[in-house]
C-alpha atoms as a PDB file:
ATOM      1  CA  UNK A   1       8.818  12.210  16.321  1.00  0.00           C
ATOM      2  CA  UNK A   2       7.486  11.294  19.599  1.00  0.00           C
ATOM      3  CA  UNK A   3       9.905  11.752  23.402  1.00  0.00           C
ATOM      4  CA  UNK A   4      10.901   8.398  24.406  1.00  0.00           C
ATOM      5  CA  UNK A   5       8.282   9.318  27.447  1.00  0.00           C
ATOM      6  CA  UNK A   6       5.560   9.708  24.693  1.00  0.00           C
ATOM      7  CA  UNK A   7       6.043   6.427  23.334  1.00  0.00           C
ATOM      8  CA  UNK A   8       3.272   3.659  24.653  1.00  0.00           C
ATOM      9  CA  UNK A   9       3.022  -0.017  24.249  1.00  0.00           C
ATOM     10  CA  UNK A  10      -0.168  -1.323  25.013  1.00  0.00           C
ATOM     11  CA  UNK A  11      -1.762  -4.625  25.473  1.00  0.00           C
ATOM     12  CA  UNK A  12      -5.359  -5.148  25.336  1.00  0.00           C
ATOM     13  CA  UNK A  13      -7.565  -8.816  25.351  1.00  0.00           C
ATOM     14  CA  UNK A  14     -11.194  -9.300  25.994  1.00  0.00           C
ATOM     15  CA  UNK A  15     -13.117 -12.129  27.812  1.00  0.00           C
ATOM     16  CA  UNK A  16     -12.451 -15.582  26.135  1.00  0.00           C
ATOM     17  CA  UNK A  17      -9.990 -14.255  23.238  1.00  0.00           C
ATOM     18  CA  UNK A  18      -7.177 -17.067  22.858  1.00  0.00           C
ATOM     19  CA  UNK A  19      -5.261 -14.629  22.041  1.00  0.00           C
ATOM     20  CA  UNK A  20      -4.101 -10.739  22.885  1.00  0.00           C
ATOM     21  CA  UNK A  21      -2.873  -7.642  20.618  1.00  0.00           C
ATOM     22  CA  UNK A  22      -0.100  -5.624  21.409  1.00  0.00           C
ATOM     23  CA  UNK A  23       0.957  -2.112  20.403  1.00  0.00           C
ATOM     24  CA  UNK A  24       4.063  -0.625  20.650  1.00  0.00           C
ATOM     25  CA  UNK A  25       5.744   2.872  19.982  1.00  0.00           C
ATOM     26  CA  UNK A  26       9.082   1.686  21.985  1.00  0.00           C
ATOM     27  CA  UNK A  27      12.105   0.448  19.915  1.00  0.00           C
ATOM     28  CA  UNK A  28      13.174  -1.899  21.903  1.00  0.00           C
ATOM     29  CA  UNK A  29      10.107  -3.866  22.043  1.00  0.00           C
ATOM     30  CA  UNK A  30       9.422  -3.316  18.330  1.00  0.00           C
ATOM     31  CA  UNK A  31      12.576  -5.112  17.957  1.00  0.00           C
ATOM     32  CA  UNK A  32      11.890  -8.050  20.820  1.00  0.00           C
ATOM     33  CA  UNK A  33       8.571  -8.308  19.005  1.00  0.00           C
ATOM     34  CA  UNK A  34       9.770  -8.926  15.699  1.00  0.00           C
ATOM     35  CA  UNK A  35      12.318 -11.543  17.029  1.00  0.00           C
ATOM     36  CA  UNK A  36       9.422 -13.291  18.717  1.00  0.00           C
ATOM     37  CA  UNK A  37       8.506 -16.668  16.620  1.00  0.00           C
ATOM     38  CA  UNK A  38       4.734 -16.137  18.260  1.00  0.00           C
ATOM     39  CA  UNK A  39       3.778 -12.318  16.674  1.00  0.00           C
ATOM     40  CA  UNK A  40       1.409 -12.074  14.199  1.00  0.00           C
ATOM     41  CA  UNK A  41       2.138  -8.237  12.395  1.00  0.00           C
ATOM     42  CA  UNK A  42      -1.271  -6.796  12.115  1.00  0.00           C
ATOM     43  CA  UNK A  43       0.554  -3.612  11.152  1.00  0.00           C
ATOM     44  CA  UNK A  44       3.255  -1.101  10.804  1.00  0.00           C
ATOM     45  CA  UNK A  45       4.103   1.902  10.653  1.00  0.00           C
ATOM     46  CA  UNK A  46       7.775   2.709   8.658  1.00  0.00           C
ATOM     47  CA  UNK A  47       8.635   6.269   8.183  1.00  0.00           C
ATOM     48  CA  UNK A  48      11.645   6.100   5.459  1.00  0.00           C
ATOM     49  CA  UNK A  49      12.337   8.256   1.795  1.00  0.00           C
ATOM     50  CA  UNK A  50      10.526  10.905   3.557  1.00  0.00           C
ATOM     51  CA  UNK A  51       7.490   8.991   3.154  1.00  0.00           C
ATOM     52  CA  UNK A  52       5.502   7.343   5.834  1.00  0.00           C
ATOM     53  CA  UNK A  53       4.365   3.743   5.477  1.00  0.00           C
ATOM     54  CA  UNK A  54       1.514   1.571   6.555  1.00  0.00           C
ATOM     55  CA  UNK A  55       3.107  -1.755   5.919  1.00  0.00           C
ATOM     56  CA  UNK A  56       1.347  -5.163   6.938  1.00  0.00           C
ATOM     57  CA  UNK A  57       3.359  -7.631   5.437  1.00  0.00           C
ATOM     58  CA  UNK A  58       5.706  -9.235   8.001  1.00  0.00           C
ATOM     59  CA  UNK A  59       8.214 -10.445   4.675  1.00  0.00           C
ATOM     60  CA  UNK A  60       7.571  -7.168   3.085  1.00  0.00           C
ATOM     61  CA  UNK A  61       8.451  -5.122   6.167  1.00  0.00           C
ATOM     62  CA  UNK A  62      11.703  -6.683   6.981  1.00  0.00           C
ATOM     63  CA  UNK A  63      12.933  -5.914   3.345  1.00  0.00           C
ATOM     64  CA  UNK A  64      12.158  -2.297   3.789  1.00  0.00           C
ATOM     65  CA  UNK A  65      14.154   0.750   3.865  1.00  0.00           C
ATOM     66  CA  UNK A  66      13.722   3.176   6.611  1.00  0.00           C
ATOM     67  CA  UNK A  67      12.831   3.163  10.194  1.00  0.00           C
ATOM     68  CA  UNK A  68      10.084   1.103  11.836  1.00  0.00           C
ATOM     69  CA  UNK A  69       7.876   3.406  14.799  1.00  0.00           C
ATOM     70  CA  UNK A  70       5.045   1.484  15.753  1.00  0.00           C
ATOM     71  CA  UNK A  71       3.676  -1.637  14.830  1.00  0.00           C
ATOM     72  CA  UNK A  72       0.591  -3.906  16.551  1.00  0.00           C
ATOM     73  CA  UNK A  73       0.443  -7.664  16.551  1.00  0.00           C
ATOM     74  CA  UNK A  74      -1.682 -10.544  18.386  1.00  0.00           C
ATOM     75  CA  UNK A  75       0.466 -12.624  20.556  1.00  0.00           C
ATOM     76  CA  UNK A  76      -1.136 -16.198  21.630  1.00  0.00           C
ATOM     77  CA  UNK A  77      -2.461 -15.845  25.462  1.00  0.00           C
ATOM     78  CA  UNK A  78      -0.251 -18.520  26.563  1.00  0.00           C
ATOM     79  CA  UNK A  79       3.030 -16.259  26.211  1.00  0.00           C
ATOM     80  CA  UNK A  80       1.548 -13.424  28.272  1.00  0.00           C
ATOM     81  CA  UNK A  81       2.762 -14.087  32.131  1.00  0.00           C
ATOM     82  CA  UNK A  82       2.628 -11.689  35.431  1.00  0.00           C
ATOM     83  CA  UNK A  83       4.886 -12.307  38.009  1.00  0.00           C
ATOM     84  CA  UNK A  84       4.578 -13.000  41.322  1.00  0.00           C
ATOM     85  CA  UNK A  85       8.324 -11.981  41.592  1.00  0.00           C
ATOM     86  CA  UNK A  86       9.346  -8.803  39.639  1.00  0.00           C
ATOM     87  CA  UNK A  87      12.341  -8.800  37.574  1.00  0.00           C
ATOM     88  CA  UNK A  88      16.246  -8.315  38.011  1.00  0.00           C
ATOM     89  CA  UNK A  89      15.810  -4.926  36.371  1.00  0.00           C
ATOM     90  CA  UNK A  90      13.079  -2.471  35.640  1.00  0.00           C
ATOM     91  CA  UNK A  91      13.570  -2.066  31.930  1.00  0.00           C
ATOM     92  CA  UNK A  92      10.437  -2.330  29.759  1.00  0.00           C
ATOM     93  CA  UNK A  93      12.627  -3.934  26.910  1.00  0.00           C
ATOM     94  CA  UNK A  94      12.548  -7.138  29.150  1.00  0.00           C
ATOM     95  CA  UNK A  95       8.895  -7.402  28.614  1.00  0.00           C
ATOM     96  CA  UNK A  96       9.360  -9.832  25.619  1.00  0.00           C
ATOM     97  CA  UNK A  97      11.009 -13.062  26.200  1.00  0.00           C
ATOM     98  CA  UNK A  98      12.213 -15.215  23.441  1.00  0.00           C
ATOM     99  CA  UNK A  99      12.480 -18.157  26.103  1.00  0.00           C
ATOM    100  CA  UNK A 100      11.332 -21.617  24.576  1.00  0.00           C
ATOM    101  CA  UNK A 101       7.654 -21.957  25.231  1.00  0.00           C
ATOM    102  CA  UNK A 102       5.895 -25.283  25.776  1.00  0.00           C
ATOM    103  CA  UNK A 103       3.622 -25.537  23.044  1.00  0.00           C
ATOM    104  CA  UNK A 104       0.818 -27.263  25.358  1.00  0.00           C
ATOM    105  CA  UNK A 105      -0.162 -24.102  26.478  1.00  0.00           C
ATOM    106  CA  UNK A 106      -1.599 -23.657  23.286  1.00  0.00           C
ATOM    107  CA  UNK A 107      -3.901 -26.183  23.032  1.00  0.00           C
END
């Protein structure tokens, strides 16, 4: 198992994608992401019955035994905001926001 230094999350989009993909190691933000109406699972990884699992059925994965370590995901573009302002704290769990969304920013 990974140092809670060695886990990443990463985000990564290219030119006119409408959407992004986002990895994540952390789990606090595997959690957030989960929660998140907006992910799309690509992936998972679930390590559980000393077995490791690849797992990329959303339904599937949330009726699984064991312990979830990384999973990736796309994420509409529209969710994804930088601050001009940072925030109260300095937590990377705060990353993902379940906040209502307008859904124009879809379109």
């Amino acid at each position: 198992m990974l140092s809670g230094d060695e886990k990443e999350t990463t985000i990564t989009m290219y030119g006119q994608d409408k959407e992004f993909e986002i990895f994540s190691a952390k789990p606090t933000i595997i959690k957030s992401l989960l929660d998140h109406k907006h992910f799309d699972l690509l992936w998972a990884r679930v390590i559980g019955d000393d077995k490791k699992h690849r797992v990329k059925d959303r339904e599937k994965l949330l009726e699984m035994d064991g312990q979830i370590v990384a999973l990736e995901g796309r994420m509409p573009i529209g969710v994804l905001t930088v601050k001009s302002k940072p925030r109260a704290n300095n937590h990377q769990s705060s990353i993902v926001s379940s906040e209502t969304i307008d859904s124009s920013v879809f379109e």
